[in-house]
N, C-alpha and C. Protein backbone atom coordinates (compact mmCIF):
# COMPACT_ATOMS: atom_id res chain seq x y z
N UNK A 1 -25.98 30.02 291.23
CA UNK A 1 -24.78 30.42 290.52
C UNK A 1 -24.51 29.40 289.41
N UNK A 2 -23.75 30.33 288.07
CA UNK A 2 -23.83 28.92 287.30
C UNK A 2 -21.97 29.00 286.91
N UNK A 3 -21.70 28.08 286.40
CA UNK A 3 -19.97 28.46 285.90
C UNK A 3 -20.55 29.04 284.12
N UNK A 4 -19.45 29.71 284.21
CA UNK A 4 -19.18 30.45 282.54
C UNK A 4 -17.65 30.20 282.48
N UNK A 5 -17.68 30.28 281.09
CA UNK A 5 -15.88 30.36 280.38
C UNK A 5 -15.57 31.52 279.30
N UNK A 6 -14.88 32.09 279.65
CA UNK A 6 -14.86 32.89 278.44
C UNK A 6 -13.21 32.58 277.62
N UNK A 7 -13.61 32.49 276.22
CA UNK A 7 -12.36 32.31 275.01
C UNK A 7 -11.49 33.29 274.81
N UNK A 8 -10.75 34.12 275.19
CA UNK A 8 -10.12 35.07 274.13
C UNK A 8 -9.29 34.39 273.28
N UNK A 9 -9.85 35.10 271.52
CA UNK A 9 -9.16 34.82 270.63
C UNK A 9 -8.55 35.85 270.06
N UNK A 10 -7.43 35.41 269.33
CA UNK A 10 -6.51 36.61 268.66
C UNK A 10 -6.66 36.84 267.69
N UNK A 11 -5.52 37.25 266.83
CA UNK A 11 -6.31 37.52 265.55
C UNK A 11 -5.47 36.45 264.12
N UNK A 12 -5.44 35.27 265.04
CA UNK A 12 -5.35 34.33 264.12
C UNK A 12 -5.85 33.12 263.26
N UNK A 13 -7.06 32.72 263.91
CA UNK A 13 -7.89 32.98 265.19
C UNK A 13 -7.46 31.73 266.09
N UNK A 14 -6.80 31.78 267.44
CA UNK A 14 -6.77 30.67 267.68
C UNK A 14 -6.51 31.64 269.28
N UNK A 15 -6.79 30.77 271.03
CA UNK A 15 -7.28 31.04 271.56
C UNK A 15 -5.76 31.54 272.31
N UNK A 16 -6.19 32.92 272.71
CA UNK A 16 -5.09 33.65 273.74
C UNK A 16 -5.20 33.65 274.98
N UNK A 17 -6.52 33.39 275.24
CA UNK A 17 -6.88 32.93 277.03
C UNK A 17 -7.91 32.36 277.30
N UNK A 18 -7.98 32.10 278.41
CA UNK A 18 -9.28 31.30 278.76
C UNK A 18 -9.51 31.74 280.28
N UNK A 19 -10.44 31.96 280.79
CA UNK A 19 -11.14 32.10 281.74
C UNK A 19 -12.46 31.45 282.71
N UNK A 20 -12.41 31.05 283.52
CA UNK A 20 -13.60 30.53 284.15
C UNK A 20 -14.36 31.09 285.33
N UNK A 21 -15.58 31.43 285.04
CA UNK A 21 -16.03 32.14 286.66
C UNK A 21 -17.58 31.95 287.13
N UNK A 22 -18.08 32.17 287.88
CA UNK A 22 -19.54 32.24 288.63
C UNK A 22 -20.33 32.80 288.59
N UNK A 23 -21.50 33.59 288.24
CA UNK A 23 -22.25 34.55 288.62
C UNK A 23 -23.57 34.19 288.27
N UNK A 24 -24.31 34.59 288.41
CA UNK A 24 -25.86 34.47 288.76
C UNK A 24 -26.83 34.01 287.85
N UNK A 25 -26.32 34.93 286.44
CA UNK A 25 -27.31 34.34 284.95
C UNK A 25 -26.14 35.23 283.89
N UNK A 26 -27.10 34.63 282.47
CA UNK A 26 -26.30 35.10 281.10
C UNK A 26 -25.51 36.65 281.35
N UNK A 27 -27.12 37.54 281.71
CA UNK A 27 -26.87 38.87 281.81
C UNK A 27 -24.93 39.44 282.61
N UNK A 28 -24.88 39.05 283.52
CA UNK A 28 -23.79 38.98 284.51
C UNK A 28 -22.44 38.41 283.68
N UNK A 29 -22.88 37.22 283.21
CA UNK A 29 -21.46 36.72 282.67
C UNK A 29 -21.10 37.73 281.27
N UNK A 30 -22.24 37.96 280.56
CA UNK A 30 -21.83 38.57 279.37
C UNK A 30 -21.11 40.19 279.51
N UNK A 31 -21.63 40.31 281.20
CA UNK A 31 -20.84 42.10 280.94
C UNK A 31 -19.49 41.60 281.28
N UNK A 32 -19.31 41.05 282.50
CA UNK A 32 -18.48 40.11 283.09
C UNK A 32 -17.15 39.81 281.59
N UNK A 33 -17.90 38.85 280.78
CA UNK A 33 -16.86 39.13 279.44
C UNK A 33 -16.22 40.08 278.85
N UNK A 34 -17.62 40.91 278.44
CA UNK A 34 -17.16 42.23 277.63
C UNK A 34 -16.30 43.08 278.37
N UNK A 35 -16.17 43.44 279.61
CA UNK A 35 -14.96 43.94 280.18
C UNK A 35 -13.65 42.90 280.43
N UNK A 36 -13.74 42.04 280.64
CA UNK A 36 -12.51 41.79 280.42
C UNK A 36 -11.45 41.27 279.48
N UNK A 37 -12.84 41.41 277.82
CA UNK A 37 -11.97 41.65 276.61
C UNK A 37 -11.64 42.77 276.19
N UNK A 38 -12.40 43.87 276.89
CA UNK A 38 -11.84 45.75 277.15
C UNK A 38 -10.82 45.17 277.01
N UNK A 39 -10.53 44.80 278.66
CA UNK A 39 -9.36 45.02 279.35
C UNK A 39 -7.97 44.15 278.66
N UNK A 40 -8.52 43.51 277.94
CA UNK A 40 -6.98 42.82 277.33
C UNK A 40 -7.15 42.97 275.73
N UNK A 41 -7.72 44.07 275.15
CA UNK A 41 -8.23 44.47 273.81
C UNK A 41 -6.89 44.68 272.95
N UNK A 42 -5.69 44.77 273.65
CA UNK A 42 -4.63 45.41 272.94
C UNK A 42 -3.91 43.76 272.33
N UNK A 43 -4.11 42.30 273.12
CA UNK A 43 -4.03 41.26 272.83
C UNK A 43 -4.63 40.44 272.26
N UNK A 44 -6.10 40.65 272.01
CA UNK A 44 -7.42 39.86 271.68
C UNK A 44 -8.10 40.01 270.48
N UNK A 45 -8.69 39.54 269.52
CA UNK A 45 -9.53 40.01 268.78
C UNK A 45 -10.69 40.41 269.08
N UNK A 46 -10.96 39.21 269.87
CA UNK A 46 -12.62 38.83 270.56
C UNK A 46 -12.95 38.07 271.43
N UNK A 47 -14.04 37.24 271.64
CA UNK A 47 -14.24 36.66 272.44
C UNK A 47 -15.46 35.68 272.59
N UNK A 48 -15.48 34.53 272.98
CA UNK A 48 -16.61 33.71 273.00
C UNK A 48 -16.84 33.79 274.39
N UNK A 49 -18.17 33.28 274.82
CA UNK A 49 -18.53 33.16 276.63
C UNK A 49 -19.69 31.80 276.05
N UNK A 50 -19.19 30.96 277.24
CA UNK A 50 -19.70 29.67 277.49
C UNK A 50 -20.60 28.89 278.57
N UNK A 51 -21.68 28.66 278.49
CA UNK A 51 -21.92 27.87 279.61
C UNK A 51 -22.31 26.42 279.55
N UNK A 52 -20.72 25.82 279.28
CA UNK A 52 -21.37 24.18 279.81
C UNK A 52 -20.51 24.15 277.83
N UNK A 53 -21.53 23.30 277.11
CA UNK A 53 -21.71 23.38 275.56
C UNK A 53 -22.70 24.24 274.97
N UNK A 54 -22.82 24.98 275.80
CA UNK A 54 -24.07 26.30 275.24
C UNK A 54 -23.42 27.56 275.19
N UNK A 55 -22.60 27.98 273.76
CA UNK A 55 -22.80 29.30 273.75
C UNK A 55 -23.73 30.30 274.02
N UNK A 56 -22.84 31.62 274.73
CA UNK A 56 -23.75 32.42 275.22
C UNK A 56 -24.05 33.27 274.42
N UNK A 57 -25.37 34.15 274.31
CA UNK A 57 -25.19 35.87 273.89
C UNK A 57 -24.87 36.70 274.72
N UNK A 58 -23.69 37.82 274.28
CA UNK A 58 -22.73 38.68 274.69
C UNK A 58 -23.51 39.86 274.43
N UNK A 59 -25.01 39.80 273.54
CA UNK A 59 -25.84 41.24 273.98
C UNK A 59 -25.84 41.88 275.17
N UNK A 60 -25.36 43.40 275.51
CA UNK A 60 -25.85 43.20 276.51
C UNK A 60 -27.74 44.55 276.44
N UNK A 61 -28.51 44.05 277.64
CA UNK A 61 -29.68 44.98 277.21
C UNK A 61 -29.54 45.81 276.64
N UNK A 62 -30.38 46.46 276.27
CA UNK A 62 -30.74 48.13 275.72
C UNK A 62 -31.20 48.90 276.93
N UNK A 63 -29.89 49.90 276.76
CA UNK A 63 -30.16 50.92 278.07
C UNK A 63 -28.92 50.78 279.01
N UNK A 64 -28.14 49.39 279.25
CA UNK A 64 -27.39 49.11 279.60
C UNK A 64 -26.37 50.36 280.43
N UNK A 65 -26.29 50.70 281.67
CA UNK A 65 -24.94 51.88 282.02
C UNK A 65 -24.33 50.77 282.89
N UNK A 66 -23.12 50.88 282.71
CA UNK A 66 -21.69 50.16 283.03
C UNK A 66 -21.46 50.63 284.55
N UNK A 67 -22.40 51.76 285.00
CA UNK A 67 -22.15 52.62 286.56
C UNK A 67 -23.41 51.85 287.46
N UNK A 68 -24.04 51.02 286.68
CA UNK A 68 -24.99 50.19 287.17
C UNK A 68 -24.65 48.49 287.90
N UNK A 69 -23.66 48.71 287.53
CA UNK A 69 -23.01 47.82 288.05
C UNK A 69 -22.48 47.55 289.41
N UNK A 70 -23.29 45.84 289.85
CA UNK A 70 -23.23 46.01 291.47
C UNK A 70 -21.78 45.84 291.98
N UNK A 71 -21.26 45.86 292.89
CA UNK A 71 -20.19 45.57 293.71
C UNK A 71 -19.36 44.51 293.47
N UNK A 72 -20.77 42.97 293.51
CA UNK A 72 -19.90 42.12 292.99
C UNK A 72 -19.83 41.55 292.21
N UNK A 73 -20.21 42.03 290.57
CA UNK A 73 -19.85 41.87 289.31
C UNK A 73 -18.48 42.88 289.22
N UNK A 74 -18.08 43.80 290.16
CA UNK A 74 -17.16 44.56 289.75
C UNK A 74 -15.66 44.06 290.46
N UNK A 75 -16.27 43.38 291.92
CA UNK A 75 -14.86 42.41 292.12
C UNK A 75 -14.97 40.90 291.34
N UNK A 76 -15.92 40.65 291.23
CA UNK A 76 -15.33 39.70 289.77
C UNK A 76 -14.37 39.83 288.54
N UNK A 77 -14.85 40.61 288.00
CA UNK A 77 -13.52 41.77 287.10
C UNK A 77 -12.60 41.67 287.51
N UNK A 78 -12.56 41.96 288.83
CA UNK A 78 -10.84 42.74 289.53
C UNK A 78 -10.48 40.92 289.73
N UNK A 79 -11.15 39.97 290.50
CA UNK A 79 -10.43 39.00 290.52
C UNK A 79 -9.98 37.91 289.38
N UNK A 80 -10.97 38.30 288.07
CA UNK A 80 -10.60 37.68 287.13
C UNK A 80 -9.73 37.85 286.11
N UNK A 81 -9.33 39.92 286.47
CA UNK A 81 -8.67 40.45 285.83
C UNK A 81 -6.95 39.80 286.45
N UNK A 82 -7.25 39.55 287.78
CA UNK A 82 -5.69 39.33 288.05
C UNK A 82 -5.03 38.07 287.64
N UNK A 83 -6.74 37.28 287.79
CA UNK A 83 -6.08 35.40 287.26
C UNK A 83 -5.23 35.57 285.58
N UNK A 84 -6.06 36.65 284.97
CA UNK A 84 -5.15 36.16 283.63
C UNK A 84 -4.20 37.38 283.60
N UNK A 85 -3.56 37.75 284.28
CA UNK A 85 -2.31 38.79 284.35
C UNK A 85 -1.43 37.59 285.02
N UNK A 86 -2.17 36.66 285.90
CA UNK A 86 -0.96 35.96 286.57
C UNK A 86 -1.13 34.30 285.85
N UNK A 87 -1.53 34.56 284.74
CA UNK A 87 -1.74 33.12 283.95
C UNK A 87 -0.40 32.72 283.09
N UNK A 88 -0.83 31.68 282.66
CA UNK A 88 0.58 31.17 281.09
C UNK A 88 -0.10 31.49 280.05
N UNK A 89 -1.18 32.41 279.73
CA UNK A 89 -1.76 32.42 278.55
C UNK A 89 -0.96 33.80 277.96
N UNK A 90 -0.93 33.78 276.71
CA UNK A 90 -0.57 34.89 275.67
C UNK A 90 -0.92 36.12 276.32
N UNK A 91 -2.45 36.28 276.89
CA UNK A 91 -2.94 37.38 277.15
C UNK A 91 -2.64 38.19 278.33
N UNK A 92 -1.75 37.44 278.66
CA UNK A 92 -1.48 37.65 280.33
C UNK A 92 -0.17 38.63 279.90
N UNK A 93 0.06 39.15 278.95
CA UNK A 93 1.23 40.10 278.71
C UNK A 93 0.47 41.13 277.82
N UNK A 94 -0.51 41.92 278.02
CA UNK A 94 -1.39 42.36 277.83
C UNK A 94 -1.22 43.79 278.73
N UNK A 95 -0.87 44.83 278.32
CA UNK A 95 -0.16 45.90 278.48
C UNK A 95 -1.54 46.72 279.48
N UNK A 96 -2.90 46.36 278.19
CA UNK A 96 -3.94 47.10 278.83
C UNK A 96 -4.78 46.50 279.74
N UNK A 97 -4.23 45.21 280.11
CA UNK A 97 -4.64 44.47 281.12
C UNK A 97 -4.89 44.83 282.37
N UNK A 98 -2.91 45.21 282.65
CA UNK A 98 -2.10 45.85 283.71
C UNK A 98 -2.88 46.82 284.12
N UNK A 99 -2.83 48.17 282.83
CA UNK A 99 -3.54 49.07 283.15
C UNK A 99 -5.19 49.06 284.15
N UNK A 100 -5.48 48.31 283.50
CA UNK A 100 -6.91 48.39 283.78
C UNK A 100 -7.17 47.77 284.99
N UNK A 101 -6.31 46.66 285.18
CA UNK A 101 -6.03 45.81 286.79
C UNK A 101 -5.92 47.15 287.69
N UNK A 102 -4.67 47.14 287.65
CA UNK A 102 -4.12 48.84 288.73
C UNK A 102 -5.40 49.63 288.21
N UNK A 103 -5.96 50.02 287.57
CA UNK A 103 -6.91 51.13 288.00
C UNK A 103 -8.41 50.66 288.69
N UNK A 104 -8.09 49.28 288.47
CA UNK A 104 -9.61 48.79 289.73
C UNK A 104 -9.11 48.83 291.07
N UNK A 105 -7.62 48.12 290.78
CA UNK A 105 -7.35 48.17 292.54
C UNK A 105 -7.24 49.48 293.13
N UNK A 106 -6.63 50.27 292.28
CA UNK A 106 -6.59 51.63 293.09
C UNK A 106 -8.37 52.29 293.59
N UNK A 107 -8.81 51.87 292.34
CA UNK A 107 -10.32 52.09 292.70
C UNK A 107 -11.16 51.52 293.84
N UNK A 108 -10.83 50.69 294.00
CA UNK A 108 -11.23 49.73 295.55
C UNK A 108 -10.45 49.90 296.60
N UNK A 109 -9.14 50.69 296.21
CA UNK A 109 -8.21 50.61 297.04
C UNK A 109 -7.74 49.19 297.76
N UNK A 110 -7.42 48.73 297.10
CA UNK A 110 -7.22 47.11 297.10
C UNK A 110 -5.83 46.60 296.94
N UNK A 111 -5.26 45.70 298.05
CA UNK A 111 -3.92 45.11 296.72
C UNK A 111 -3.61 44.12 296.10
N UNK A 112 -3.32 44.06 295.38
CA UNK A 112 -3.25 43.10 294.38
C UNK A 112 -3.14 41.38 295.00
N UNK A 113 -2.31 41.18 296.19
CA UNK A 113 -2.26 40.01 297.07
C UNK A 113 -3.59 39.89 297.83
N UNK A 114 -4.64 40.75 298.06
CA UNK A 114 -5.63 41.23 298.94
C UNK A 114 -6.89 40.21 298.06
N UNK A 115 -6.60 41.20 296.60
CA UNK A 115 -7.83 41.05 295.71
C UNK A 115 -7.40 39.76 295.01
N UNK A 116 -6.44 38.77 294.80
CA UNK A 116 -6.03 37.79 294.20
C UNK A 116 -6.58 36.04 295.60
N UNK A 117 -5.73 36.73 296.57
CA UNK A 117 -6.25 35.77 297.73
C UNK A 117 -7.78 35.58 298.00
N UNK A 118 -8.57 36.81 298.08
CA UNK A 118 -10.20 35.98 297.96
C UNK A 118 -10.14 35.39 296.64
N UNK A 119 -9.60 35.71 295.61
CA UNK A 119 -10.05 35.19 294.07
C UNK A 119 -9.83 33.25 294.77
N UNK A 120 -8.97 33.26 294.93
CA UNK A 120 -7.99 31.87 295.46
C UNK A 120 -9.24 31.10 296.33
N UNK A 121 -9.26 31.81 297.29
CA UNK A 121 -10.40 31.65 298.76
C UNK A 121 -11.89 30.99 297.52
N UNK A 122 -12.36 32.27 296.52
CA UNK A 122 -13.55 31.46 296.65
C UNK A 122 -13.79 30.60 295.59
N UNK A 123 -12.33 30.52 294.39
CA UNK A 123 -12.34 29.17 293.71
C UNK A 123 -11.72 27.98 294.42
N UNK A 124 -11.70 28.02 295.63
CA UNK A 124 -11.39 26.85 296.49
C UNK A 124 -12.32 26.30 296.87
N UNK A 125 -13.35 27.58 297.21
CA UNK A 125 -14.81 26.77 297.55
C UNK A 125 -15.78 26.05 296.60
N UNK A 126 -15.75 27.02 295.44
CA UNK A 126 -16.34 26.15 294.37
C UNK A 126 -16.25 25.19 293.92
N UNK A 127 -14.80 24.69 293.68
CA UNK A 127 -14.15 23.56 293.63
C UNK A 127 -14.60 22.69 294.76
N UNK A 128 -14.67 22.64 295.66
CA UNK A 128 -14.80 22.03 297.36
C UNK A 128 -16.17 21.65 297.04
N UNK A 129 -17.35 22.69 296.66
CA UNK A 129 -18.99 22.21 295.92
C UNK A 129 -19.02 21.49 295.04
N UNK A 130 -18.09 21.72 294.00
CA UNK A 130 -18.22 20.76 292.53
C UNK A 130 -18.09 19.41 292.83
């Protein structure tokens, strides 16, 4: 597992959120990004993704379906979607955020204390490795 960061910037350009998370390689973090600058698109311009001092590429393959997506790149989303709904950043008032939060949890059938507490649980552990 490696850490990534992702920037959201606005359209001033200066940074509306920030994010940090785990997953496996580039491929993962970059969809990993691109949905969750979807998801806060109504606040954001764009977005950088980071690993370390190495910008990433946000390509994602050719051929790419979004329904290809495993389980847990998709509760990553849901738990990273809730950290910046429940952040101090700009983006965290992000209308299509909300939206898009509530329609994963309903999709997992999940609640929001459910899907936020593992988020909690397994940046405790990472932290606890680092």
């Amino acid at each position: 597992m490696a850490r990534y960061r992702v920037d959201f910037v606005n359209w001033n350009p200066s940074i509306a959120g920030r994010d940090d998370f785990d997953v496996e390689d580039d491929a993962q973090a970059a969809v990993i990004a691109r949905l969750l600058r979807n998801a806060c698109s109504d606040r954001c311009a764009g977005f950088e993704l980071w690993q370390g001092a190495r910008r990433v590429d946000t390509l994602l393959p050719k051929g790419f379906e979004i329904q290809e997506l495993s389980a847990r790149v998709q509760e990553i989303v849901l738990e990273r979607e809730l950290a910046l709904r429940d952040s101090k950043w700009s983006i965290a008032d992000s209308q299509r955020l909300l939206e898009k939060t509530q329609h994963l949890l309903q999709r997992t059938a999940r609640s929001p204390g459910e899907a936020r507490g593992q988020a909690t649980v397994a940046e405790s552990a990472i932290e606890a490795a680092g």
